[in-house]
N, C-alpha and C. Protein backbone atom coordinates (compact mmCIF):
# COMPACT_ATOMS: atom_id res chain seq x y z
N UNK A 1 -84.38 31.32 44.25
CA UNK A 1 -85.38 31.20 43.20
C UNK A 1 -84.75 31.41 41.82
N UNK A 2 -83.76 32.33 41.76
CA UNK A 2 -82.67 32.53 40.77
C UNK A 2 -82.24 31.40 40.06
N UNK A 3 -81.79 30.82 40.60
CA UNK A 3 -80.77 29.24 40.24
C UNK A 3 -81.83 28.19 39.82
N UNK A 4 -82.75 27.94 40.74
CA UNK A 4 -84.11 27.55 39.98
C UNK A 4 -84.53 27.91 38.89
N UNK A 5 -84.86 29.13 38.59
CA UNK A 5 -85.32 29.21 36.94
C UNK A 5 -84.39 29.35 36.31
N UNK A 6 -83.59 29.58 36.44
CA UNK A 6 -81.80 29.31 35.17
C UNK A 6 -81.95 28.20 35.28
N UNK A 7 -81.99 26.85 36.42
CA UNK A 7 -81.87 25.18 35.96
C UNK A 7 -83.08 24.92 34.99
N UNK A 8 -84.20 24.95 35.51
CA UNK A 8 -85.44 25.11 34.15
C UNK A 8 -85.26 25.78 33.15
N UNK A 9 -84.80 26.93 32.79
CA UNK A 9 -84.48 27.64 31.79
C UNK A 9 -83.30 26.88 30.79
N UNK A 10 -81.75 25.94 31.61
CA UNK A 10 -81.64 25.25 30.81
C UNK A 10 -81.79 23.84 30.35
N UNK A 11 -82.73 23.77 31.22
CA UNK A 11 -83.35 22.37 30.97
C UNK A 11 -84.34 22.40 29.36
N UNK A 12 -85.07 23.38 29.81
CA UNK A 12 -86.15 23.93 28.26
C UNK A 12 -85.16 24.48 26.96
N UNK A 13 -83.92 24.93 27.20
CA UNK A 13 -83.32 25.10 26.06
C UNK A 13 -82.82 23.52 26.05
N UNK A 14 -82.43 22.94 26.60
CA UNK A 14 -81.93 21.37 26.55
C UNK A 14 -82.72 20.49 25.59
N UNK A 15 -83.92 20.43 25.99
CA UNK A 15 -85.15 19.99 25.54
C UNK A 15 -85.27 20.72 24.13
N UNK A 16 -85.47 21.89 24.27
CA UNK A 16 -85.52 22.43 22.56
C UNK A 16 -84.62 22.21 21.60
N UNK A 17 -83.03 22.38 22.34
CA UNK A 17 -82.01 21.76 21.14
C UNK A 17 -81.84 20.01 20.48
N UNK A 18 -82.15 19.15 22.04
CA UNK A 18 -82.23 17.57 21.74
C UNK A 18 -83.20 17.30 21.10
N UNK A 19 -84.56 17.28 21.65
CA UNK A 19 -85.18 16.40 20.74
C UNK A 19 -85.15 16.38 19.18
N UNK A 20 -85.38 15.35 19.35
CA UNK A 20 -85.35 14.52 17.50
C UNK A 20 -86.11 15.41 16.53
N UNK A 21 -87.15 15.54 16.90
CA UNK A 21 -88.01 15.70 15.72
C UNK A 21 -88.55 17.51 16.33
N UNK A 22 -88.38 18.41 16.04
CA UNK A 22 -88.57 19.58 16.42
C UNK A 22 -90.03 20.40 16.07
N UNK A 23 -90.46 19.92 15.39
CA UNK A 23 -91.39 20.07 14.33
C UNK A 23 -92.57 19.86 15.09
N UNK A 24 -92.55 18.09 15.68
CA UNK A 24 -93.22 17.58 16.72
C UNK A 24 -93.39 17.92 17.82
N UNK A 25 -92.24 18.49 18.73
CA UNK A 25 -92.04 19.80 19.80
C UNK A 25 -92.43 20.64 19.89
N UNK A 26 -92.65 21.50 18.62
CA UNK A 26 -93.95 23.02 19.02
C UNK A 26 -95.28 22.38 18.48
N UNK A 27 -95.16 21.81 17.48
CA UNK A 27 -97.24 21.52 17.14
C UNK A 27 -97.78 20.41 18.11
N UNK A 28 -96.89 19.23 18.60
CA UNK A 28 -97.94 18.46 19.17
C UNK A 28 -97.28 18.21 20.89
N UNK A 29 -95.79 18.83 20.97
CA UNK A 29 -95.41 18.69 22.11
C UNK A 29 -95.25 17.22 22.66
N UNK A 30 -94.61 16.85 21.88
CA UNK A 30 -94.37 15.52 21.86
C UNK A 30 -93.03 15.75 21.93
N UNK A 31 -91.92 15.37 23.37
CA UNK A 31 -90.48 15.42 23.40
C UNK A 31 -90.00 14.04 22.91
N UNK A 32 -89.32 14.09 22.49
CA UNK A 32 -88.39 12.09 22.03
C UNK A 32 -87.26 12.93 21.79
N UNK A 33 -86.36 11.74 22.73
CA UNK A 33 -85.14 11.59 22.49
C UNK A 33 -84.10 10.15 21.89
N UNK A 34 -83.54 10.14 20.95
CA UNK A 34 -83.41 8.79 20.53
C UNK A 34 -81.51 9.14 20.24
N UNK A 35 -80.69 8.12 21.03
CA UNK A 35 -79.65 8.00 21.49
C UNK A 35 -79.01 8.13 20.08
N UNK A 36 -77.60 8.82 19.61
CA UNK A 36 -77.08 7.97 18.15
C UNK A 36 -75.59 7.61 18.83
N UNK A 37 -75.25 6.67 19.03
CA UNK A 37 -73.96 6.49 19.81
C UNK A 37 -72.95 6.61 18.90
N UNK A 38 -73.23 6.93 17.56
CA UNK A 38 -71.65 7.38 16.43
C UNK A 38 -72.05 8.32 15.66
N UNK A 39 -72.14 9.63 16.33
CA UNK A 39 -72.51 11.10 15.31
C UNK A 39 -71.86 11.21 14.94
N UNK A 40 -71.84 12.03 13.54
CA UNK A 40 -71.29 12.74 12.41
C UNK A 40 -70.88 13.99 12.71
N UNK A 41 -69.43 14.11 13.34
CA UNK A 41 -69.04 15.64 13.55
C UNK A 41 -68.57 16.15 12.73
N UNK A 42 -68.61 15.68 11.45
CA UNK A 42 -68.36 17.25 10.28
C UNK A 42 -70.00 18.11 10.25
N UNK A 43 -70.56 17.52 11.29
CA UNK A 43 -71.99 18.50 11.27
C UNK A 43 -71.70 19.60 11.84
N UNK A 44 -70.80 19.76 12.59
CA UNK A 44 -70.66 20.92 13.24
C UNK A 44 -69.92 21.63 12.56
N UNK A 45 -69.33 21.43 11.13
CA UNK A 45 -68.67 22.52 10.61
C UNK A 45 -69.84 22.72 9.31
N UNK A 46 -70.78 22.21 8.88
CA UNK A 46 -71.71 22.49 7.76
C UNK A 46 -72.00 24.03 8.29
N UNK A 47 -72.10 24.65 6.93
CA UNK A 47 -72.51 25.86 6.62
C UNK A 47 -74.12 26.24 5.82
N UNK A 48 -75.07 25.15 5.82
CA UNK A 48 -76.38 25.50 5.73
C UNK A 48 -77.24 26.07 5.70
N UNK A 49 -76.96 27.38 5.54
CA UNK A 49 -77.76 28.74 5.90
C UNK A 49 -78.88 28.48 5.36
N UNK A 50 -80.11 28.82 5.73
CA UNK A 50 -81.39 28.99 4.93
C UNK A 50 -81.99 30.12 5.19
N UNK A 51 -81.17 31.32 4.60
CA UNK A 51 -82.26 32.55 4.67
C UNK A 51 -83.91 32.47 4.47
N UNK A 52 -84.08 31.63 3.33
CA UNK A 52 -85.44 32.05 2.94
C UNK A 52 -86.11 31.40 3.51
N UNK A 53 -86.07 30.24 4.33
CA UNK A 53 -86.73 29.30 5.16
C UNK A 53 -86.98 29.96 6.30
N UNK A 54 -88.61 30.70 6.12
CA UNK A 54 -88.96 31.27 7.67
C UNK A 54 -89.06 30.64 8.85
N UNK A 55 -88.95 29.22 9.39
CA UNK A 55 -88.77 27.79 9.96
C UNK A 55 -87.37 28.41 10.25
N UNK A 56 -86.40 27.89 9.59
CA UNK A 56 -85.03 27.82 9.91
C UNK A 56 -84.57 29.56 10.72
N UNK A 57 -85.19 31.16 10.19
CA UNK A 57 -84.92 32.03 10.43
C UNK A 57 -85.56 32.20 12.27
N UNK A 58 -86.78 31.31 12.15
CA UNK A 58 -87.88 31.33 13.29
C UNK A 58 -86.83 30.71 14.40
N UNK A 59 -85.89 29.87 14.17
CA UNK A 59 -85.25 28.64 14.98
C UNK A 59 -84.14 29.22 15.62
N UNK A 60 -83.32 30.48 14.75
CA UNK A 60 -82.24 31.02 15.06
C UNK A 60 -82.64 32.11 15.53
N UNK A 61 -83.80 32.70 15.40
CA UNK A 61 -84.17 33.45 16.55
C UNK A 61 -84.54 33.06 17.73
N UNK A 62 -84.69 32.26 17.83
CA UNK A 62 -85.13 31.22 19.12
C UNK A 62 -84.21 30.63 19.57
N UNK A 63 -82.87 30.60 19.39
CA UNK A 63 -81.79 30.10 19.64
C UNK A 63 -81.08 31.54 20.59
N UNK A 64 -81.09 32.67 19.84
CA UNK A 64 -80.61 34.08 20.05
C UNK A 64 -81.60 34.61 21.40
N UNK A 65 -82.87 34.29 21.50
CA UNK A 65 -83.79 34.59 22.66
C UNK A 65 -83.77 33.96 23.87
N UNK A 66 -83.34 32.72 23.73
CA UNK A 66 -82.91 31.40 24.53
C UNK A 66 -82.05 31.80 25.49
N UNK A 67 -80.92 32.39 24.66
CA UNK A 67 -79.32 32.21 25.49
C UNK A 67 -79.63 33.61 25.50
N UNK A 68 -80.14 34.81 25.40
CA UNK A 68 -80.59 35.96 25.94
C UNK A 68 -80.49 35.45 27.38
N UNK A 69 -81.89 35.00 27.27
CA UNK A 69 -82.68 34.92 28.47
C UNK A 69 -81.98 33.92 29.99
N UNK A 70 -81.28 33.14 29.06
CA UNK A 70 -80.61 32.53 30.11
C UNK A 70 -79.27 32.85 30.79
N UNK A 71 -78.77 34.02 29.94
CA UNK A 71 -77.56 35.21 30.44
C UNK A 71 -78.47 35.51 31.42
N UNK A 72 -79.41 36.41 31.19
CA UNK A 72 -79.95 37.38 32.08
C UNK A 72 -80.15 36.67 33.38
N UNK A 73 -80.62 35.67 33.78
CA UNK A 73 -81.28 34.38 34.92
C UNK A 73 -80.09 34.53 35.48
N UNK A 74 -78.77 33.83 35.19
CA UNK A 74 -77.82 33.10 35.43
C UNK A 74 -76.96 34.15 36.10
N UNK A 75 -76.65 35.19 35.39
CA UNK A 75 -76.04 36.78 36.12
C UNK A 75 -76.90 37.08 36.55
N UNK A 76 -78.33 37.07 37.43
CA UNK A 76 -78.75 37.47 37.76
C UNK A 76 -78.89 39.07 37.69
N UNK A 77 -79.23 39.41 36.21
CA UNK A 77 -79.12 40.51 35.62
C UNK A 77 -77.90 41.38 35.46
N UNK A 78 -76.51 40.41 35.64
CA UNK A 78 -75.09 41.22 35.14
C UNK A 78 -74.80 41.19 36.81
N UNK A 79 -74.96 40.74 38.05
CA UNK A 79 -74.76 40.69 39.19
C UNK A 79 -73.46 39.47 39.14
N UNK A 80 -73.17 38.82 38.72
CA UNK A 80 -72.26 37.09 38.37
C UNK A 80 -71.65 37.43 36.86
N UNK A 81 -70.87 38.23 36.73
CA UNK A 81 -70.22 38.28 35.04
C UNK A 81 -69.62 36.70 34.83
N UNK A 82 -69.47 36.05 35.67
CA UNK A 82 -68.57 34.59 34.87
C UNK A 82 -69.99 33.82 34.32
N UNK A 83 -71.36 34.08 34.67
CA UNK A 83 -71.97 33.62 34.29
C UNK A 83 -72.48 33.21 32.62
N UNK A 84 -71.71 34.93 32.55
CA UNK A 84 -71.83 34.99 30.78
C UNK A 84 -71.14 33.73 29.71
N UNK A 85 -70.03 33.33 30.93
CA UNK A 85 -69.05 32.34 30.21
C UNK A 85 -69.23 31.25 30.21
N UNK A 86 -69.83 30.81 31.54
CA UNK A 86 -70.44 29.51 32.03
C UNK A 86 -71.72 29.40 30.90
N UNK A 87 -72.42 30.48 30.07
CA UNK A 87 -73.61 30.16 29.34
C UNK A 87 -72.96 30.10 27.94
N UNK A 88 -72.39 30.36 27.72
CA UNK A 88 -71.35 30.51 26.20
C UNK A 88 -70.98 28.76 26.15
N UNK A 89 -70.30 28.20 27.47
CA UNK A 89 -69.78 26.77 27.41
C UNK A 89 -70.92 25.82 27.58
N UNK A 90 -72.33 26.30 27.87
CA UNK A 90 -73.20 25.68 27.88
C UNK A 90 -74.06 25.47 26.27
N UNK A 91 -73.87 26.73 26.04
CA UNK A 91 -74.56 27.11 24.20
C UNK A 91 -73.41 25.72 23.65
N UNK A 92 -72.26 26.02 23.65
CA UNK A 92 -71.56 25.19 22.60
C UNK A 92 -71.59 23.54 22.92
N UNK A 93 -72.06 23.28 24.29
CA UNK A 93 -72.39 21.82 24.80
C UNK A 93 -74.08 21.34 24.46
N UNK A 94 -74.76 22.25 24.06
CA UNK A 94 -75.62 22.11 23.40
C UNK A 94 -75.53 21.24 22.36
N UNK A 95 -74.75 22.36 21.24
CA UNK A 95 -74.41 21.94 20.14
C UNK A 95 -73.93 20.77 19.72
N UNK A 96 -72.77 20.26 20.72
CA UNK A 96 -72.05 19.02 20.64
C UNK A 96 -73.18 17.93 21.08
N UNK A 97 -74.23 18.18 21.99
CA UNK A 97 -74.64 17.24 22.37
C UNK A 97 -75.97 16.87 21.42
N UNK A 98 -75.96 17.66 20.48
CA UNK A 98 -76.91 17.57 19.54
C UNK A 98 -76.62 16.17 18.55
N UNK A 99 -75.57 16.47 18.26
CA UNK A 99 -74.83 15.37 17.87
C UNK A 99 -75.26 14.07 18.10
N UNK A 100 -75.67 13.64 19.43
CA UNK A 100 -75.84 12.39 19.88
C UNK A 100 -76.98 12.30 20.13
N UNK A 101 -78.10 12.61 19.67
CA UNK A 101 -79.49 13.12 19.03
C UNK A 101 -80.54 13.08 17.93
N UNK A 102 -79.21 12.72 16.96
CA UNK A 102 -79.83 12.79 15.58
C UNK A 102 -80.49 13.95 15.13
N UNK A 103 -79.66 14.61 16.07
CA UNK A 103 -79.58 16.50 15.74
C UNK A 103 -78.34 17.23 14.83
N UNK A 104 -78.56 18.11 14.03
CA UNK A 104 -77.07 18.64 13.68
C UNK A 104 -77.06 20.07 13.97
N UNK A 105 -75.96 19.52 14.80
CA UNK A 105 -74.78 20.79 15.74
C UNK A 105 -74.63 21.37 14.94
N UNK A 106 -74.81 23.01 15.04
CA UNK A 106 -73.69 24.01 14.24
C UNK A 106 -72.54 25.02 15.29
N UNK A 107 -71.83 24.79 14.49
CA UNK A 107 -70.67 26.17 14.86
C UNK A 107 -71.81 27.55 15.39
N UNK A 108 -71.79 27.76 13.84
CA UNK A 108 -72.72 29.14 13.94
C UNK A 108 -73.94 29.36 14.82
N UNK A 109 -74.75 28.19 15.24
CA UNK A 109 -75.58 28.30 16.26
C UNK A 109 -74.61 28.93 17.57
N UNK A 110 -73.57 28.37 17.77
CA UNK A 110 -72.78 28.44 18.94
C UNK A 110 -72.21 29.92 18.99
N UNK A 111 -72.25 30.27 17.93
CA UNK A 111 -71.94 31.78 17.41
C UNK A 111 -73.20 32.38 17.60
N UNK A 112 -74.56 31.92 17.55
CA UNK A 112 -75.53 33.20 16.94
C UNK A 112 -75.93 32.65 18.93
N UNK A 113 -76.02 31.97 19.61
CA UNK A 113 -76.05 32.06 21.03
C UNK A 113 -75.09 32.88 21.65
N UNK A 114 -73.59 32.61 21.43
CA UNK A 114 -72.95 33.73 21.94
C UNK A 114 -73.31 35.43 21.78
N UNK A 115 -74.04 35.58 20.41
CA UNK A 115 -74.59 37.18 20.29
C UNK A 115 -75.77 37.27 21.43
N UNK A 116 -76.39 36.30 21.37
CA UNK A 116 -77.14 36.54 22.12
C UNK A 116 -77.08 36.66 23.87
N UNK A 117 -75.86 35.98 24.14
CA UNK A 117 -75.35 36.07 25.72
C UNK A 117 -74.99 37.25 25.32
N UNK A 118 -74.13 37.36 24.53
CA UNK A 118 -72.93 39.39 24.36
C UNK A 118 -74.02 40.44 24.92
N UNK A 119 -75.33 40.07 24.28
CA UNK A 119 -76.30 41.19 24.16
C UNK A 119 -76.87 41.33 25.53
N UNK A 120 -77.08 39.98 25.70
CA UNK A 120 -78.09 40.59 27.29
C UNK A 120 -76.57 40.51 28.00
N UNK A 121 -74.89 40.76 27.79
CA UNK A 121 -74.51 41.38 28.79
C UNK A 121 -74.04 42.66 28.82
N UNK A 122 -74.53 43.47 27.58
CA UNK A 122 -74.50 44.52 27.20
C UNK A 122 -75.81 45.40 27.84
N UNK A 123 -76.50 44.89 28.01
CA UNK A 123 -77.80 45.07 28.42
C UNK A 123 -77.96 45.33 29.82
N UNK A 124 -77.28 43.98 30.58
CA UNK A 124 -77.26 44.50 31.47
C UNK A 124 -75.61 45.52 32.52
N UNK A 125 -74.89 45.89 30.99
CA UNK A 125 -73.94 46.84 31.40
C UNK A 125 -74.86 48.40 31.32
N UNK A 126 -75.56 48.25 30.48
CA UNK A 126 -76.50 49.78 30.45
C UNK A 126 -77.32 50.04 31.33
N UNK A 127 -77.85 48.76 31.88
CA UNK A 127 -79.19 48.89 32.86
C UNK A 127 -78.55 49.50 34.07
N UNK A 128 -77.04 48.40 34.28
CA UNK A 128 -76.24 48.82 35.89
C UNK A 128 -75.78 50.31 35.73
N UNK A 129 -75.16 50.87 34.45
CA UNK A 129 -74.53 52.04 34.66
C UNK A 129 -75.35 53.21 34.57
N UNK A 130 -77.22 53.23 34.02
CA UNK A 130 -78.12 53.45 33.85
C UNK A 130 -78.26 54.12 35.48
N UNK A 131 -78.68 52.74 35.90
CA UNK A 131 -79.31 52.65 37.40
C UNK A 131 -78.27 53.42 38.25
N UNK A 132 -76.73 53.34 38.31
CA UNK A 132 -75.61 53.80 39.12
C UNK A 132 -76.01 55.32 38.96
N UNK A 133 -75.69 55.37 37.86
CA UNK A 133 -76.07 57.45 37.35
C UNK A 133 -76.97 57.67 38.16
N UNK A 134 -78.39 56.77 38.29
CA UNK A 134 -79.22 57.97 38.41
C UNK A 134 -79.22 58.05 39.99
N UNK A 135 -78.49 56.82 40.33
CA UNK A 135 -78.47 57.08 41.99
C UNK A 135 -77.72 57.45 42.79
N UNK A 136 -76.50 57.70 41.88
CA UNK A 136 -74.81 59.03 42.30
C UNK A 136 -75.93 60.61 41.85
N UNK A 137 -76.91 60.81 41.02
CA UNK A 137 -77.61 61.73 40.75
C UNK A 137 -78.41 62.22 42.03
N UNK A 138 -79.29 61.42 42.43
CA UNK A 138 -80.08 61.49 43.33
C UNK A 138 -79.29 61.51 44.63
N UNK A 139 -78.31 61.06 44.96
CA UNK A 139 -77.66 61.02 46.52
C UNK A 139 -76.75 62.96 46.27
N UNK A 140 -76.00 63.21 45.24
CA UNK A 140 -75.95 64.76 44.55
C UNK A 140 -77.11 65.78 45.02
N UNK A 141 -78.10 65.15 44.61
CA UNK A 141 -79.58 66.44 44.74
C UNK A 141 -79.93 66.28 46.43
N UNK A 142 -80.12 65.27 46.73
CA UNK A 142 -80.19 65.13 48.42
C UNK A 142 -79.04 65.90 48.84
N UNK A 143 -78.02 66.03 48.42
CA UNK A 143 -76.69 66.04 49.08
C UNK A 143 -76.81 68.01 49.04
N UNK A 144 -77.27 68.46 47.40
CA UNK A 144 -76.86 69.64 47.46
C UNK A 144 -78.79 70.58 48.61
N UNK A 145 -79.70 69.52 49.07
CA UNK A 145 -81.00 69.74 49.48
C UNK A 145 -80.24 70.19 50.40
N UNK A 146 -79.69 69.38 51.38
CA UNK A 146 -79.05 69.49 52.58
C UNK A 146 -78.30 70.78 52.97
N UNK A 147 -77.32 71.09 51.49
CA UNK A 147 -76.12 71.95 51.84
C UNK A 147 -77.05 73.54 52.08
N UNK A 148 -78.40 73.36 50.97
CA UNK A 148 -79.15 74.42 50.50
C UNK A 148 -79.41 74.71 51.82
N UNK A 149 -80.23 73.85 53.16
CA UNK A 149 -81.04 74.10 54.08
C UNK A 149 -80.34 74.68 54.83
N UNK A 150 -79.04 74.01 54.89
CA UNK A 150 -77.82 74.36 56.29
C UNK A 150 -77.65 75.98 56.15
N UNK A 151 -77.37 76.71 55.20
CA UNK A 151 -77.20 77.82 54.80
C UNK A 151 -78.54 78.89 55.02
N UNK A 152 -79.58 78.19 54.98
CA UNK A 152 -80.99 79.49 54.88
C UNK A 152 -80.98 79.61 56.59
């Protein structure tokens, strides 16, 4: 069921980075894809920032939540660490494939997805070493229940 919602999961980031018109994608849900068979790859080195554009800030958080979420699926919560890498080469094939879209690829998207894989595998380094503690803790307290009883 795992591998299933990671393939949907990057199918829907697929879908969110290609289509054409993005705008059209959240208000009317209308997907189009329209082929460009000679993209412009100095798009992928433009530096464009639009802080003040709550749109553009809304997009790169949604970019950062995306590849969260699809670390987490794919490692099956930090269970598969190459997964982290396999989603990093997927973020930046995004990007490139935006290209042929009449989309423009960024670097820095490929950067602000990688924070976002880093994070949920940070996340799930706390959850595992979290969870380990408390259950080397608990097998300890059983362990010293035992030693307590043997003795009375």
């Amino acid at each position: 069921m795992r591998i299933v919602l990671t393939v949907i999961w990057a199918i829907v980031l697929f879908i969110f980075t290609c289509s054409v018109n993005f705008n059209l994608l959240i208000q009317y849900h209308i997907i189009d894809f329209h082929l460009n068979p000679h993209p412009d790859w100095s798009e992928l080195l433009k530096l464009d920032f639009q802080w003040s554009s709550n749109d553009w800030v809304l997009r790169k958080i949604g970019h950062f939540i995306g590849f969260f979420v699809l670390a987490l699926l794919a490692s099956n919560f930090g269970k598969y660490k190459s997964a982290f890498y396999w989603c990093t080469i997927y973020a930046a094939l995004t990007e490139i494939l935006q290209l042929f879209f009449f989309r423009g690829g960024r670097i820095y998207d490929v950067i602000n997805d990688a924070f976002g894989i880093f994070l949920a595998y940070l996340f799930c380094l706390t959850l595992f070493n979290h969870s380990s503690r408390r259950k080397r803790n608990f097998a300890h307290e059983i362990s010293s229940f035992s030693n307590q009883s043997k003795h009375k």
